[in-house]
PDB file of N, CA and C in Angstrom:
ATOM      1  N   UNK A   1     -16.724   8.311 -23.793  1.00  0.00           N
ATOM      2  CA  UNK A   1     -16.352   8.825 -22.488  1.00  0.00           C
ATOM      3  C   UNK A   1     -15.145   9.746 -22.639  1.00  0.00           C
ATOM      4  N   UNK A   2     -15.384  10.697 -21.997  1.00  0.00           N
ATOM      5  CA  UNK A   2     -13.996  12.149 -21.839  1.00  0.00           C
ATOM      6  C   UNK A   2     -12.880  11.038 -21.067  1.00  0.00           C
ATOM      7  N   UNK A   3     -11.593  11.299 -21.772  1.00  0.00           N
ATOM      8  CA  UNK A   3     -10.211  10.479 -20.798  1.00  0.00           C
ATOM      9  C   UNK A   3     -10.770  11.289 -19.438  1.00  0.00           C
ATOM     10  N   UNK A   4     -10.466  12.823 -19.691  1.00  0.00           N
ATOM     11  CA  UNK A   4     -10.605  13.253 -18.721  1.00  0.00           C
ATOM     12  C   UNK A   4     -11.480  13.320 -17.287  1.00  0.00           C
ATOM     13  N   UNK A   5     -12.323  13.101 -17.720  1.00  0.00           N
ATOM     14  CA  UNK A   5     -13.477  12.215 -16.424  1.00  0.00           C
ATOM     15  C   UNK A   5     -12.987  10.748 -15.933  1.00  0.00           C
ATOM     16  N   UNK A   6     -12.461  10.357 -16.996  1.00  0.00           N
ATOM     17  CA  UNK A   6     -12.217   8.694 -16.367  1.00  0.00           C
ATOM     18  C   UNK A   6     -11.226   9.158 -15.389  1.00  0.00           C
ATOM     19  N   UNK A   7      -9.847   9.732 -15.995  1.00  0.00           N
ATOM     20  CA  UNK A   7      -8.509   9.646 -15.204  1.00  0.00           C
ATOM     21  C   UNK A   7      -9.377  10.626 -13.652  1.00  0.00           C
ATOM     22  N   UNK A   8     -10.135  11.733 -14.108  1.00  0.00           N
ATOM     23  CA  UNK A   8     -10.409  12.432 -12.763  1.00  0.00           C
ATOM     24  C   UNK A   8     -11.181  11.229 -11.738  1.00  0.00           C
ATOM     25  N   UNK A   9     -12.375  10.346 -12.382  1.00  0.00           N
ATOM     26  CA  UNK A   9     -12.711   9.271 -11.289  1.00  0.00           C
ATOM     27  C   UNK A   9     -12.080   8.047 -10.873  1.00  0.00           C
ATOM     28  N   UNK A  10     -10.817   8.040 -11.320  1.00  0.00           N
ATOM     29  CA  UNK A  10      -9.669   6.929 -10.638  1.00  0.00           C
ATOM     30  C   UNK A  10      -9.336   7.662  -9.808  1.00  0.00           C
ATOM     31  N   UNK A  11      -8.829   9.141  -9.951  1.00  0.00           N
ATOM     32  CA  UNK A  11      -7.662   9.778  -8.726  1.00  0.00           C
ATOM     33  C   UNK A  11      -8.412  10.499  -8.194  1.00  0.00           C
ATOM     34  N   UNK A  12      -9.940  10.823  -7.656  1.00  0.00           N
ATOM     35  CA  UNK A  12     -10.612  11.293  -7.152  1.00  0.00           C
ATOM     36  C   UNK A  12     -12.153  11.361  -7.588  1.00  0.00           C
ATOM     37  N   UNK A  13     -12.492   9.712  -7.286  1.00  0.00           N
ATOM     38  CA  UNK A  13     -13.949   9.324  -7.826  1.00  0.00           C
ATOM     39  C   UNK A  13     -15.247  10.723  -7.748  1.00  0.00           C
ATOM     40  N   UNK A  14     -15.101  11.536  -6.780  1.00  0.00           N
ATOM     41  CA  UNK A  14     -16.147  12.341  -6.856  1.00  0.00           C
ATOM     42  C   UNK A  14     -15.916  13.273  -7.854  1.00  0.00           C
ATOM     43  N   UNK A  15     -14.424  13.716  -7.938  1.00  0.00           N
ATOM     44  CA  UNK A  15     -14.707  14.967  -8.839  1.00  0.00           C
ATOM     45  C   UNK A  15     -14.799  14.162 -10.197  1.00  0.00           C
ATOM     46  N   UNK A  16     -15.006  12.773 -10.733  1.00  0.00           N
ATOM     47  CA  UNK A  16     -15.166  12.653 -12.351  1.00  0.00           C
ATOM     48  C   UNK A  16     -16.945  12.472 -12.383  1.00  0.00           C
ATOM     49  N   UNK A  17     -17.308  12.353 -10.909  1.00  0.00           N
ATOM     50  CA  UNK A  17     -19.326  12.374 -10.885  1.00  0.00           C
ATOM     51  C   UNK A  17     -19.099  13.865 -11.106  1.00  0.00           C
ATOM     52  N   UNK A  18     -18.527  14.605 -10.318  1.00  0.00           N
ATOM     53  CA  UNK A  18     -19.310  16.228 -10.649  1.00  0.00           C
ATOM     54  C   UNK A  18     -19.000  16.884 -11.611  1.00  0.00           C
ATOM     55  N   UNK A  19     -17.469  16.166 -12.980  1.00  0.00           N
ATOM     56  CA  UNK A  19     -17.010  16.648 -13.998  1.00  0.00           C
ATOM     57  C   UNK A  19     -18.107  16.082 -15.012  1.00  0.00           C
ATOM     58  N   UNK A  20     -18.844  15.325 -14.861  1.00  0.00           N
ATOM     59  CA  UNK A  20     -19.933  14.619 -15.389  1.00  0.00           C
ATOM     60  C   UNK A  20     -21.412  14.953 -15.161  1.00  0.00           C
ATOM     61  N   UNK A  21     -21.843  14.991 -13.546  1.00  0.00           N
ATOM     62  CA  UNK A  21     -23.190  15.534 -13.495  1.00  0.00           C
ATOM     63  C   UNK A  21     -23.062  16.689 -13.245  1.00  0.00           C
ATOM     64  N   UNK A  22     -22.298  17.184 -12.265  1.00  0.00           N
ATOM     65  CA  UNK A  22     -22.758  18.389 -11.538  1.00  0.00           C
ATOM     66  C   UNK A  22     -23.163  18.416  -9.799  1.00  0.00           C
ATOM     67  N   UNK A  23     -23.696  19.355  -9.359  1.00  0.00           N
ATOM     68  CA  UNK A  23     -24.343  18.772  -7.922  1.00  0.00           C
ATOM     69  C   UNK A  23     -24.877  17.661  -8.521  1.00  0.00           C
ATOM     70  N   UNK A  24     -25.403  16.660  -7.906  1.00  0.00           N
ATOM     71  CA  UNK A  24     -26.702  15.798  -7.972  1.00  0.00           C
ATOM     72  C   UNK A  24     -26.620  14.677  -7.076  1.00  0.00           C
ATOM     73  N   UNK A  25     -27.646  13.775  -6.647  1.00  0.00           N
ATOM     74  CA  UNK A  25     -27.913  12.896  -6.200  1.00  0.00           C
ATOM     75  C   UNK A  25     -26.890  11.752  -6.239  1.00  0.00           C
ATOM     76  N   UNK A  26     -26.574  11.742  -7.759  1.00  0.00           N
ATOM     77  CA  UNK A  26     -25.395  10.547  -7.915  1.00  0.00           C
ATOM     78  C   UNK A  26     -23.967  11.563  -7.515  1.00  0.00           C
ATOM     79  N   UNK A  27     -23.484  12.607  -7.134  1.00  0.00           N
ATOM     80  CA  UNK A  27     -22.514  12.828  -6.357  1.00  0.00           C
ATOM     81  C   UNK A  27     -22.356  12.699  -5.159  1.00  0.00           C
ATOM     82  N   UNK A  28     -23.450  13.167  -4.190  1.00  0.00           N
ATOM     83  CA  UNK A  28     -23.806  12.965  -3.044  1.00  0.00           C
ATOM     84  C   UNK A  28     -23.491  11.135  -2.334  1.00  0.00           C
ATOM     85  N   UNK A  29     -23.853  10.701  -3.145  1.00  0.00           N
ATOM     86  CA  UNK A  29     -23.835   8.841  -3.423  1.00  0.00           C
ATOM     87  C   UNK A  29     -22.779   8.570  -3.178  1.00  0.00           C
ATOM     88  N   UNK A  30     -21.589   9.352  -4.081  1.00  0.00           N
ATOM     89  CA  UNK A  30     -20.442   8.942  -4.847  1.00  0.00           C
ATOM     90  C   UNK A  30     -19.486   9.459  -3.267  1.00  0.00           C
ATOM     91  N   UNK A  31     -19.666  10.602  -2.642  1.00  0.00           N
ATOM     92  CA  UNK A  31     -18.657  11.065  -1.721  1.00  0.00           C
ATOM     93  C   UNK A  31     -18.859  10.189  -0.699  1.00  0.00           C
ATOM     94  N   UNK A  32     -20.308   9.615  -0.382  1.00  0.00           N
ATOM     95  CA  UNK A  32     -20.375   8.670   0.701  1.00  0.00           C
ATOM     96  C   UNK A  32     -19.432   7.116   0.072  1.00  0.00           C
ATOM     97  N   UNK A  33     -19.591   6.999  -0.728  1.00  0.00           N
ATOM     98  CA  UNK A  33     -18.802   5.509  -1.021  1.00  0.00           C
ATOM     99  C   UNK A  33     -17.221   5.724  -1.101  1.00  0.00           C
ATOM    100  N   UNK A  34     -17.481   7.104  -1.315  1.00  0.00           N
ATOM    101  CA  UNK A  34     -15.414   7.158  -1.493  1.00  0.00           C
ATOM    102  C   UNK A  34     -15.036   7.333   0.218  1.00  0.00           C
ATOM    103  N   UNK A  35     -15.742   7.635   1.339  1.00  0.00           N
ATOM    104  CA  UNK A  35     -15.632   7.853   2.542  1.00  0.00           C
ATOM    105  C   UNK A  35     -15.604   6.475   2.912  1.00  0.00           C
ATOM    106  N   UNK A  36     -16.471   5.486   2.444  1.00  0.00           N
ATOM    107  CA  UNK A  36     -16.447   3.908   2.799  1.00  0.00           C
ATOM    108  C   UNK A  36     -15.495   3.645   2.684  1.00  0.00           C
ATOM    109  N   UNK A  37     -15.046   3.719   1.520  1.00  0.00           N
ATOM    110  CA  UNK A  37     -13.480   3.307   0.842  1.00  0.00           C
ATOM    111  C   UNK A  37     -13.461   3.666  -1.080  1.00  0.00           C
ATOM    112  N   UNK A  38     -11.855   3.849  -0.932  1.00  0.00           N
ATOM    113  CA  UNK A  38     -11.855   4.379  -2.416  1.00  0.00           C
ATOM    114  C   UNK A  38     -12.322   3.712  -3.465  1.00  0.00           C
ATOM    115  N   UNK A  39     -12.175   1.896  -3.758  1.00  0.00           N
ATOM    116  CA  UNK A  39     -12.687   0.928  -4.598  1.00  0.00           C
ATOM    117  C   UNK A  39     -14.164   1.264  -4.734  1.00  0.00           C
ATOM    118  N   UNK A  40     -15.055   1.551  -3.721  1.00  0.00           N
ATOM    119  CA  UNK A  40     -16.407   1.599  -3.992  1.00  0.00           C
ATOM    120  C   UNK A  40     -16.524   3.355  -5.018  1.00  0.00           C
ATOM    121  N   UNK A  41     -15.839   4.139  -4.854  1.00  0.00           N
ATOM    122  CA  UNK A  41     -16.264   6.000  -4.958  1.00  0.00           C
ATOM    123  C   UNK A  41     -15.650   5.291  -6.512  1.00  0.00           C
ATOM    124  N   UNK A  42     -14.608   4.722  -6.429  1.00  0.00           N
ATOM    125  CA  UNK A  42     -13.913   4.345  -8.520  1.00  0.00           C
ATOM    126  C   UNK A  42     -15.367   3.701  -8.703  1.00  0.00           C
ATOM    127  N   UNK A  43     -15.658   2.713  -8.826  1.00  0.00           N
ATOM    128  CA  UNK A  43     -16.331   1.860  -9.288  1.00  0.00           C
ATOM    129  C   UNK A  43     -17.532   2.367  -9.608  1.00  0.00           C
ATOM    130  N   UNK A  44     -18.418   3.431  -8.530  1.00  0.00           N
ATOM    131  CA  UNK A  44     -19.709   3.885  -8.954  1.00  0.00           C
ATOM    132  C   UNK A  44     -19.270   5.166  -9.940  1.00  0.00           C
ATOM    133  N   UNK A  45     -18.352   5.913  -9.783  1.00  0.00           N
ATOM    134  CA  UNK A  45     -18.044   6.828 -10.668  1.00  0.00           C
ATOM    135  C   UNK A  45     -17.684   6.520 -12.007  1.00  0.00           C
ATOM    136  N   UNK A  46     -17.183   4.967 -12.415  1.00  0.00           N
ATOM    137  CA  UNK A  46     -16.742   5.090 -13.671  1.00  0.00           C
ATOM    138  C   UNK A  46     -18.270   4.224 -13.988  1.00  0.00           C
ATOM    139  N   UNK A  47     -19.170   4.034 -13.430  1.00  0.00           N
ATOM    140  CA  UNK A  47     -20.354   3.298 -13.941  1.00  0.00           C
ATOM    141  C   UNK A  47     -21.290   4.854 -14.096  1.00  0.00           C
ATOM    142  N   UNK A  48     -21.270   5.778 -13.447  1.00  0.00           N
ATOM    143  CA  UNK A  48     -22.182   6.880 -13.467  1.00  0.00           C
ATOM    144  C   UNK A  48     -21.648   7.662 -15.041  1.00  0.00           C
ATOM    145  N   UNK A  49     -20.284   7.778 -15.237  1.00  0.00           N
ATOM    146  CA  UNK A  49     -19.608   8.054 -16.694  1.00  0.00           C
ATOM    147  C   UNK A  49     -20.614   7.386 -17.474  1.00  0.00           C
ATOM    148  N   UNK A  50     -20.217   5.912 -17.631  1.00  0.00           N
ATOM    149  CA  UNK A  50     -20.250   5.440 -18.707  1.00  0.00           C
ATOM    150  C   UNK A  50     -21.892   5.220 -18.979  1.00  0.00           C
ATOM    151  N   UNK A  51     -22.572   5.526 -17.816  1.00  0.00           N
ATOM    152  CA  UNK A  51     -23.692   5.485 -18.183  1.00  0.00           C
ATOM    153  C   UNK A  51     -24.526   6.730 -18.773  1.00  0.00           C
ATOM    154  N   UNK A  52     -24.239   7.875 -18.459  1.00  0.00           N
ATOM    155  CA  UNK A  52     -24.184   9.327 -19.301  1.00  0.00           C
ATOM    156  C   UNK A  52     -23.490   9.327 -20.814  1.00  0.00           C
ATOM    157  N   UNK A  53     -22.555   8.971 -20.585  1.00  0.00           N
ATOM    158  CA  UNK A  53     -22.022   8.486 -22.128  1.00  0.00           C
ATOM    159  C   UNK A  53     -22.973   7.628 -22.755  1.00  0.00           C
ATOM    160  N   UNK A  54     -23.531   6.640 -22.367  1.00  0.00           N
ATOM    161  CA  UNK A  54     -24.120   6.218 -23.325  1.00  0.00           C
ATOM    162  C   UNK A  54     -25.642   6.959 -23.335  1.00  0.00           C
ATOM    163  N   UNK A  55     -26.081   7.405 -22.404  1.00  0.00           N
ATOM    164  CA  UNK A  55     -27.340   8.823 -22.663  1.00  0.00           C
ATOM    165  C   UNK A  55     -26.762   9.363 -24.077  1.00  0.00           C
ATOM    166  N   UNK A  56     -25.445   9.825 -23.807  1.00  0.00           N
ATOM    167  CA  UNK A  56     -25.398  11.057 -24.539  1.00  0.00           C
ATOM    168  C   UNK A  56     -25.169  10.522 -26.373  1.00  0.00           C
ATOM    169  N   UNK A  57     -24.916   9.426 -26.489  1.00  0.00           N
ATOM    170  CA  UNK A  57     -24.554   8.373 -27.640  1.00  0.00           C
ATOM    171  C   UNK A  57     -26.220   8.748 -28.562  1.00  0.00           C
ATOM    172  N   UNK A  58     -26.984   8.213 -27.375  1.00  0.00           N
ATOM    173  CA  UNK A  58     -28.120   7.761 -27.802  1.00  0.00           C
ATOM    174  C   UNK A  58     -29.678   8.400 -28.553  1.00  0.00           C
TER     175      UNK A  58
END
């Protein structure tokens, strides 16, 4: 995983989904949960990382 995506989806969960996907479906996701509240926009963003990271491992 880039530091830099992690630290960007702690201090602004959407921009470490779009430093990661891009537009997509899992950003769209990600701005609605950070609007719920910030714990949910961290949490799916550092799971959408680490799950591309391991795509990209593999």
């Amino acid at each position: 995983m880039k530091i830099i995506n992690i630290i960007a989806a702690i201090v602004l969960p959407p921009l470490g989904v779009f430093l990661t996907m891009g537009v997509s479906q899992a950003l769209l996701i990600n701005v609605l949960l950070t609007l719920l509240g910030w714990i949910p926009g961290v949490i799916h963003a550092l799971w959408v990382i680490s799950k591309q990271s391991e795509k990209a491992s593999a």
